[in-house]
Protein backbone atom coordinates (compact mmCIF):
# COMPACT_ATOMS: atom_id res chain seq x y z
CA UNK A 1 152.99 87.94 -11.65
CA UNK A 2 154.25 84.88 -9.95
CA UNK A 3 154.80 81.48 -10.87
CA UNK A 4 151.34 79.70 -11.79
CA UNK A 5 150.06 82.79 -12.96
CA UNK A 6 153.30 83.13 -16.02
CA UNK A 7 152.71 78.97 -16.72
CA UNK A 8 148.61 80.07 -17.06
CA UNK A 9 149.36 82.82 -19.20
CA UNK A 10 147.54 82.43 -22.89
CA UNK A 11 150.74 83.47 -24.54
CA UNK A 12 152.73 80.88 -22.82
CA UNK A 13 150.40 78.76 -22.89
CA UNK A 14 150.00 79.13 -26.96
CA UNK A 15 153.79 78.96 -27.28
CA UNK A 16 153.83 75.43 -25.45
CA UNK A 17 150.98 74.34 -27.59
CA UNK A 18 152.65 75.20 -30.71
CA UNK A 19 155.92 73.73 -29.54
CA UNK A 20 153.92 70.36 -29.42
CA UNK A 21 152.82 70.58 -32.97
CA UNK A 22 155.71 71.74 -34.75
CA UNK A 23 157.16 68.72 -33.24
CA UNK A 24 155.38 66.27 -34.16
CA UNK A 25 156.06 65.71 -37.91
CA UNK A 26 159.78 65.70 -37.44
CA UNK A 27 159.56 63.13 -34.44
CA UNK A 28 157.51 61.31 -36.67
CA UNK A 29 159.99 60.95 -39.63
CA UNK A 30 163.18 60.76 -36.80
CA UNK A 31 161.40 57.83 -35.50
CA UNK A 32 161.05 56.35 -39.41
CA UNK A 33 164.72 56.93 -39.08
CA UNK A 34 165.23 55.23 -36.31
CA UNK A 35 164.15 52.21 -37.35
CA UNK A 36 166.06 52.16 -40.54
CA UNK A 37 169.43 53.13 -38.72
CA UNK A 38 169.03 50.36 -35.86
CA UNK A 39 168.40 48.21 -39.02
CA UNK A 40 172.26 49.36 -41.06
CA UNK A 41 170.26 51.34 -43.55
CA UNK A 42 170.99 55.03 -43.53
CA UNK A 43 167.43 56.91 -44.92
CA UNK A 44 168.17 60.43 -46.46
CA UNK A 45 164.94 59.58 -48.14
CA UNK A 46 163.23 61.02 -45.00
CA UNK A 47 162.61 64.21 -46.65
CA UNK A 48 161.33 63.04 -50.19
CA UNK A 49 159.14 60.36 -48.62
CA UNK A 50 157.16 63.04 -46.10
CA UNK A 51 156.15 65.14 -49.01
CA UNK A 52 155.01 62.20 -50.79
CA UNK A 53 153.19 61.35 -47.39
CA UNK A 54 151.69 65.12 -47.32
CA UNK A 55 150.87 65.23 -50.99
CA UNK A 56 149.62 61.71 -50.92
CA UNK A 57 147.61 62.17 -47.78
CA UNK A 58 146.14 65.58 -48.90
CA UNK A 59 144.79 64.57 -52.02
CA UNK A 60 143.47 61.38 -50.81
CA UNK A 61 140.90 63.28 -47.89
CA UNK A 62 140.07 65.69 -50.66
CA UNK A 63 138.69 63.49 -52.92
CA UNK A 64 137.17 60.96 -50.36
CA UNK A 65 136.43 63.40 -47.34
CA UNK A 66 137.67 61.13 -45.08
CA UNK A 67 140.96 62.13 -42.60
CA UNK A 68 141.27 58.66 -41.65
CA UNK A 69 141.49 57.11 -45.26
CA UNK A 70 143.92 59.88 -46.18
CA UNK A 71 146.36 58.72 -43.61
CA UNK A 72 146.42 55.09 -44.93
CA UNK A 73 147.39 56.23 -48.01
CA UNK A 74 149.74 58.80 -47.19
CA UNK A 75 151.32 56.15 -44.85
CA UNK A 76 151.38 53.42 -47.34
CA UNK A 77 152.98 55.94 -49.73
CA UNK A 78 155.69 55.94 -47.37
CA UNK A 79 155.96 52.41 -47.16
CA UNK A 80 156.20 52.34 -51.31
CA UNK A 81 158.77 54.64 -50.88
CA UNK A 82 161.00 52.77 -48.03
CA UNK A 83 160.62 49.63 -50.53
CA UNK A 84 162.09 51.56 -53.52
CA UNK A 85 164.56 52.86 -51.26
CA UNK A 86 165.15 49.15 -50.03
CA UNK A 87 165.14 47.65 -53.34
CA UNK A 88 168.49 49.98 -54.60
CA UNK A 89 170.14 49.97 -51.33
CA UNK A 90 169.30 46.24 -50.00
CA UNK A 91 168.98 44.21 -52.92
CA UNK A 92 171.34 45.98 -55.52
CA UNK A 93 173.69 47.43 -52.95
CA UNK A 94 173.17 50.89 -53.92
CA UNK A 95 174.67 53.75 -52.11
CA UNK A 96 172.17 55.04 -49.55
CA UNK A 97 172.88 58.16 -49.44
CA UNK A 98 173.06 58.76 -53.32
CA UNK A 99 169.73 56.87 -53.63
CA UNK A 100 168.28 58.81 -50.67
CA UNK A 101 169.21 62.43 -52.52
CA UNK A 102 167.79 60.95 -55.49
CA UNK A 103 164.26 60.04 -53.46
CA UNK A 104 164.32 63.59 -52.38
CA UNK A 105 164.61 65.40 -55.41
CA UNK A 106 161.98 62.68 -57.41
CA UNK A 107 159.23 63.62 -54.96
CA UNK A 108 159.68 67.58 -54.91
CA UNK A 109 159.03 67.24 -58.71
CA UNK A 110 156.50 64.78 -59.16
CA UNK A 111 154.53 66.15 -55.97
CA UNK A 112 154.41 69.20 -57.96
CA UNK A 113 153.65 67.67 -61.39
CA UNK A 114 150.75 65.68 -59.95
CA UNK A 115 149.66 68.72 -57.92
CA UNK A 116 149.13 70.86 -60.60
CA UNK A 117 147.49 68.02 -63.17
CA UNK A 118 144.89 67.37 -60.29
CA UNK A 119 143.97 70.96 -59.64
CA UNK A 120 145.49 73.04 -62.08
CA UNK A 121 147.69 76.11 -61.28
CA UNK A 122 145.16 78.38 -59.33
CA UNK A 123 146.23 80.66 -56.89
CA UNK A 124 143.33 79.79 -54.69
CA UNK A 125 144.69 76.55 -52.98
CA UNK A 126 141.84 73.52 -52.58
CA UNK A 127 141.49 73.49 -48.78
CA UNK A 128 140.25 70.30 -46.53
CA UNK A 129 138.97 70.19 -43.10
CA UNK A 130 141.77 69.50 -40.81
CA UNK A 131 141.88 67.47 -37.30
CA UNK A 132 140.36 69.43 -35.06
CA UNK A 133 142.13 70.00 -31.30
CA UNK A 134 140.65 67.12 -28.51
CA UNK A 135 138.45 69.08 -26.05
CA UNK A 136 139.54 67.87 -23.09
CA UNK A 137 137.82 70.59 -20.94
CA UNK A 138 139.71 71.91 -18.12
CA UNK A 139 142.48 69.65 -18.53
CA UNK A 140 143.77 72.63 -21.29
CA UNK A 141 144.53 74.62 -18.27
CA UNK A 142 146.57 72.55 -16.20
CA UNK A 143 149.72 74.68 -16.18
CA UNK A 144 152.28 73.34 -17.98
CA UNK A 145 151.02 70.15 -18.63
CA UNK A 146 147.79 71.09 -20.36
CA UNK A 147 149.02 73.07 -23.11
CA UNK A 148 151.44 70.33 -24.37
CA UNK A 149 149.36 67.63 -23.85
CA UNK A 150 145.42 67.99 -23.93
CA UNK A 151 145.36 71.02 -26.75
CA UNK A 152 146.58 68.80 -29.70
CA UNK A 153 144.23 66.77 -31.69
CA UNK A 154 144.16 63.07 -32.76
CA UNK A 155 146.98 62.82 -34.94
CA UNK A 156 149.21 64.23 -32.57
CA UNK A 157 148.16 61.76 -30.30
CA UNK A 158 148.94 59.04 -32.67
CA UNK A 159 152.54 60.34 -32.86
CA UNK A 160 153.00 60.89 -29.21
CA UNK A 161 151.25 56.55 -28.76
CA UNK A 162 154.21 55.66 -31.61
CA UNK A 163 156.88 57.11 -29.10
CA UNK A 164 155.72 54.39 -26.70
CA UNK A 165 154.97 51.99 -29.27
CA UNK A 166 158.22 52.44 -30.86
CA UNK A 167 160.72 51.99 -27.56
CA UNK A 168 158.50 48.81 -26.57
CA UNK A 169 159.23 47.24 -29.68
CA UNK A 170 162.88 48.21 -29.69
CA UNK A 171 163.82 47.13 -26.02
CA UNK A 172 161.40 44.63 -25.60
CA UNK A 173 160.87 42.37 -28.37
CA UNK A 174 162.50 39.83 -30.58
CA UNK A 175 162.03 42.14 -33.94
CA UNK A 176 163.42 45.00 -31.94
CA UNK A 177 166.22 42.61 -30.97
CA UNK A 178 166.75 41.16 -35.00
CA UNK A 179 166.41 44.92 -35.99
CA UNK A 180 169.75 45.90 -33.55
CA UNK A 181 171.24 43.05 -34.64
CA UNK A 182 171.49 43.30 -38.22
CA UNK A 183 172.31 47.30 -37.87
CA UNK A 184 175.48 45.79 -35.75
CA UNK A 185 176.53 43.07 -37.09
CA UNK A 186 174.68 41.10 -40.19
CA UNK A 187 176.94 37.92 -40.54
CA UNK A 188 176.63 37.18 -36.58
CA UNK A 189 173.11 37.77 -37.20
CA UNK A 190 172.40 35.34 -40.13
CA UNK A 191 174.72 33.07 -38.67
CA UNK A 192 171.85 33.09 -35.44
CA UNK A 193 169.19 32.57 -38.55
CA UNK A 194 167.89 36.12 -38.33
CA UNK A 195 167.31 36.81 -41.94
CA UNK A 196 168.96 40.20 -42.57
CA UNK A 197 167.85 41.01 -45.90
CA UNK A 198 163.90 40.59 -44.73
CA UNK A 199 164.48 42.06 -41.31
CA UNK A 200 166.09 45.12 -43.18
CA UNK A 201 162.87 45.46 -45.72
CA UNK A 202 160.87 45.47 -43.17
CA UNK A 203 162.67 48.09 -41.32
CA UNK A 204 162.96 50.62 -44.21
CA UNK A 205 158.72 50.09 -45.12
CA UNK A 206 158.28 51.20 -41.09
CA UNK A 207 160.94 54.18 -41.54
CA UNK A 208 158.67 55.00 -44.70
CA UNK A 209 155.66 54.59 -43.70
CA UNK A 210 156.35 57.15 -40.52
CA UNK A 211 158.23 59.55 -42.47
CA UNK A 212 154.83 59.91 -44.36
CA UNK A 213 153.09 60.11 -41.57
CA UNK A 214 154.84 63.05 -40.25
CA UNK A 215 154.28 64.49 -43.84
CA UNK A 216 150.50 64.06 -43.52
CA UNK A 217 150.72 65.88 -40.22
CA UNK A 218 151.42 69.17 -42.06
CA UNK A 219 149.07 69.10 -44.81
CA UNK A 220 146.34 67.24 -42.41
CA UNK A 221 146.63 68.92 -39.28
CA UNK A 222 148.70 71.78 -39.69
CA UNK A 223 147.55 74.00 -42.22
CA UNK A 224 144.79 71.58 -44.26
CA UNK A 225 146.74 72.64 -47.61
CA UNK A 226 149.14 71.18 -49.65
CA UNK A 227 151.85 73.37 -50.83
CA UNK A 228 155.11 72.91 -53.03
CA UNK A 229 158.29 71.96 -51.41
CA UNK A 230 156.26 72.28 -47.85
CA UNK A 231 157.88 69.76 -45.83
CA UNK A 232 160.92 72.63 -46.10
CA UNK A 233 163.81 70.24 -44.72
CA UNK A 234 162.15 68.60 -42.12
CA UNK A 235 163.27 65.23 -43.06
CA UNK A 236 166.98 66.41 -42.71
CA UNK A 237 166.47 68.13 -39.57
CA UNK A 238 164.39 64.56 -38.05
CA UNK A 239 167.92 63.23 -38.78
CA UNK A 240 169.83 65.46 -37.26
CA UNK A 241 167.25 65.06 -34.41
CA UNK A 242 167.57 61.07 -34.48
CA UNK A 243 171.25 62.05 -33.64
CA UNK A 244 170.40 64.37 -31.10
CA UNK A 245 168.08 62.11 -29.35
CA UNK A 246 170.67 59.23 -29.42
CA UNK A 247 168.84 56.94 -31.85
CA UNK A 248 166.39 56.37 -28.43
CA UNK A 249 162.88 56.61 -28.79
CA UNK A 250 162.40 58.88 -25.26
CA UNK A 251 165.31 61.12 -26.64
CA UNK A 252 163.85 61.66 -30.19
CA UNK A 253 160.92 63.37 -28.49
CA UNK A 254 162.97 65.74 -26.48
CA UNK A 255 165.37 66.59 -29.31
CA UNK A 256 161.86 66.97 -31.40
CA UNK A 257 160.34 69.54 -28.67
CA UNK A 258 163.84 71.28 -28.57
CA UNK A 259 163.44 72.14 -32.04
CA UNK A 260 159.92 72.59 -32.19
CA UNK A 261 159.85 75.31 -29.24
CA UNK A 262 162.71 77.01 -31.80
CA UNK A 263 160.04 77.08 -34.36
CA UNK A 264 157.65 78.40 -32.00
CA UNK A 265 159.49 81.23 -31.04
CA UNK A 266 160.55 82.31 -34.47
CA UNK A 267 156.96 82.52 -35.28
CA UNK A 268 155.89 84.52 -32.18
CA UNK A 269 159.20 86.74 -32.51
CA UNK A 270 157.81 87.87 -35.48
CA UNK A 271 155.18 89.71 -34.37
CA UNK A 272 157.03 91.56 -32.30
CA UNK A 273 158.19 94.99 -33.03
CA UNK A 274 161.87 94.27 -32.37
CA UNK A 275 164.17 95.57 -35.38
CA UNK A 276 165.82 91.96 -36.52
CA UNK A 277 165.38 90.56 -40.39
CA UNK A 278 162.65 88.32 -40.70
CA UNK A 279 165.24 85.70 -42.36
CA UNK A 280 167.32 85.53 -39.15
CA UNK A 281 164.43 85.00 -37.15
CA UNK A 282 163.65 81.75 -39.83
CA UNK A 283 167.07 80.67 -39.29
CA UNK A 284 166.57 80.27 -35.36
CA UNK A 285 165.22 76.61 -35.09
CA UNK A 286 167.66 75.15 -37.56
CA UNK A 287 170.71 77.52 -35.68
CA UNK A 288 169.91 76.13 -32.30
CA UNK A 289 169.81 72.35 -34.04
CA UNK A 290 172.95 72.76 -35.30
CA UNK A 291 174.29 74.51 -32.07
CA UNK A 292 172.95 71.39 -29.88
CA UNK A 293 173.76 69.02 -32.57
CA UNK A 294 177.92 70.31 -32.70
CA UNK A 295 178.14 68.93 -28.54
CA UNK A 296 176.83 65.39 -29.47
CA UNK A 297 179.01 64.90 -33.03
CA UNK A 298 180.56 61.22 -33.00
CA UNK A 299 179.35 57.61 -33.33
CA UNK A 300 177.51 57.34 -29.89
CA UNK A 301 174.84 54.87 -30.47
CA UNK A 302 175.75 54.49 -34.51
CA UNK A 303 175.25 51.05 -35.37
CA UNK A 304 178.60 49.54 -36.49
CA UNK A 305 177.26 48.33 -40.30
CA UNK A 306 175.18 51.44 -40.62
CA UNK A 307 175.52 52.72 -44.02
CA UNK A 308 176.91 49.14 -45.47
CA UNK A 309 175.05 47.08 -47.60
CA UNK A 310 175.05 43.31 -46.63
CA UNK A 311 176.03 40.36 -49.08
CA UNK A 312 175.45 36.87 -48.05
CA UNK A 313 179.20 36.56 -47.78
CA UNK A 314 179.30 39.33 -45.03
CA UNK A 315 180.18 43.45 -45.83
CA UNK A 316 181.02 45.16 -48.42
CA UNK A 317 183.51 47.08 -47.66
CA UNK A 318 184.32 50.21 -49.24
């Protein structure tokens, strides 16, 4: 078999597609991340606030039938969420990773409260209609290229547009600028009359409102169900991704394909008759991240107040 005919093959073909997908809702909530780091507040919320998103956007197409209306309110869920988050951690000085934890385990129990008042505790899961894949006609079968890119449906899309979206505004804007600034140094910033506290709010309702957007991808593209606990530690994994990808929008997406062609080979490894336990196989994706992830510890690209809440006289330290 040579070259063009192994990129053409269905199988590898399949694998690239699925690498795509499974990397979408982490870049997604990395990106959220992103824009709350660059700001100086640290999001552990990521998790908590794409289940919300998923739950949230799940229930909203069910009961309306609409895709499109589910993801505004799965993605102004998240931006709900990134203002509670701000509200402790920005205005009351909170600790942010305390409040973050606390975000987390508040939406894996009301997601299943509400889950269960709206449709009871049947085994037989409500379903919706997911995205459907783009038909781009023979652009599928450009090797390579085709899989990843013309076999993924509108969502994805979205995701891959907020990649673009999100380094313009970063590296080529004055609220990119103001959001670097106050994530490096606050005082110098308000001193220039960028107002820190607002530029910070408006940061964390962005980081939100993507992290729910990745969480929508799973319930609303993925699988078109909504199940307990189902983001499974994607949040934390987007943030060891936003590390990975050097808090750069260009990176996040590589780090996010890294781990998502993991995932993708778990999967197809097991169907394979090869004598390994299925839980090693599951381990795989998160293994490799924290493999990857060991060669790029440190504070490259860390923004200096990251983590510390800003008074009007300057840091609080400690």
């Amino acid at each position: 078999m040579n070259t063009l005919s192994a990129l053409n093959d269905p199988v590898f073909a399949g694998f690239l597609a699925a690498s795509m997908r499974l990397a979408i809702p982490i870049m997604l909530a990395a990106l959220g991340g992103l824009f709350a780091e660059r700001s100086g507040v640290l999001n552990i919320g990521l998790e908590g606030m794409m289940l919300i998103g998923a739950f949230v956007g799940f229930v909203v197409t069910f009961a309306t039938g609409q895709l499109a209306i589910g993801i505004v309110a799965a993605v102004l869920s998240g931006v709900t969420g990134g203002l509670l988050l701000g509200l402790y951690t920005i205005t009351l000085s909170a600790n942010q990773v305390v409040v973050g934890i606390a975000l987390n385990l508040l939406s894996v129990g009301v997601t299943s409260f509400f889950y269960r008042l709206f449709f009871g505790a049947a085994t037989d899961r409500p379903r919706i209609e997911p995205f459907a894949p783009v038909d781009f006609g023979g652009l599928g079968d450009v090797p390579l290229v085709g899989a990843l890119l013309f076999r993924q449906d509108m969502l994805a899309y979205l995701g891959l547009s907020l990649i673009v979206l999100t380094w313009f505004v970063m590296k080529k804007t004055r609220f990119g600028l103001n959001i670097r600034a106050v994530g490096e140094h606050p005082e110098a910033a308000e001193t220039l009359g960028v107002d820190v506290v607002h530029t910070r709010y408006i940061a964390i309702a962005l980081s939100g409102g993507l992290a729910a957007l990745g969480g929508a991808f799973l319930s609303l593209s993925a699988t078109g169900v909504f199940l307990d606990n189902m983001t499974a530690g994607r949040g934390y994994i987007a943030l060891a991704i936003l590390i990975l990808g050097r808090r750069h929008a260009i990176g996040i997406l590589f780090a996010a394909l890294l781990f998502g062609s993991a995932d993708a080979l778990q999967l197809r490894a097991q169907l394979l008759p090869i004598n390994v336990p299925l839980q090693f196989l599951l381990m795989l994706p998160y293994v490799l991240t924290i493999v990857v992830l060991a060669g790029f510890a440190g504070r490259q690209g860390t923004p200096a107040a990251l983590g510390l809440p800003f008074l009007r006289s300057g840091l609080q330290k400690g």
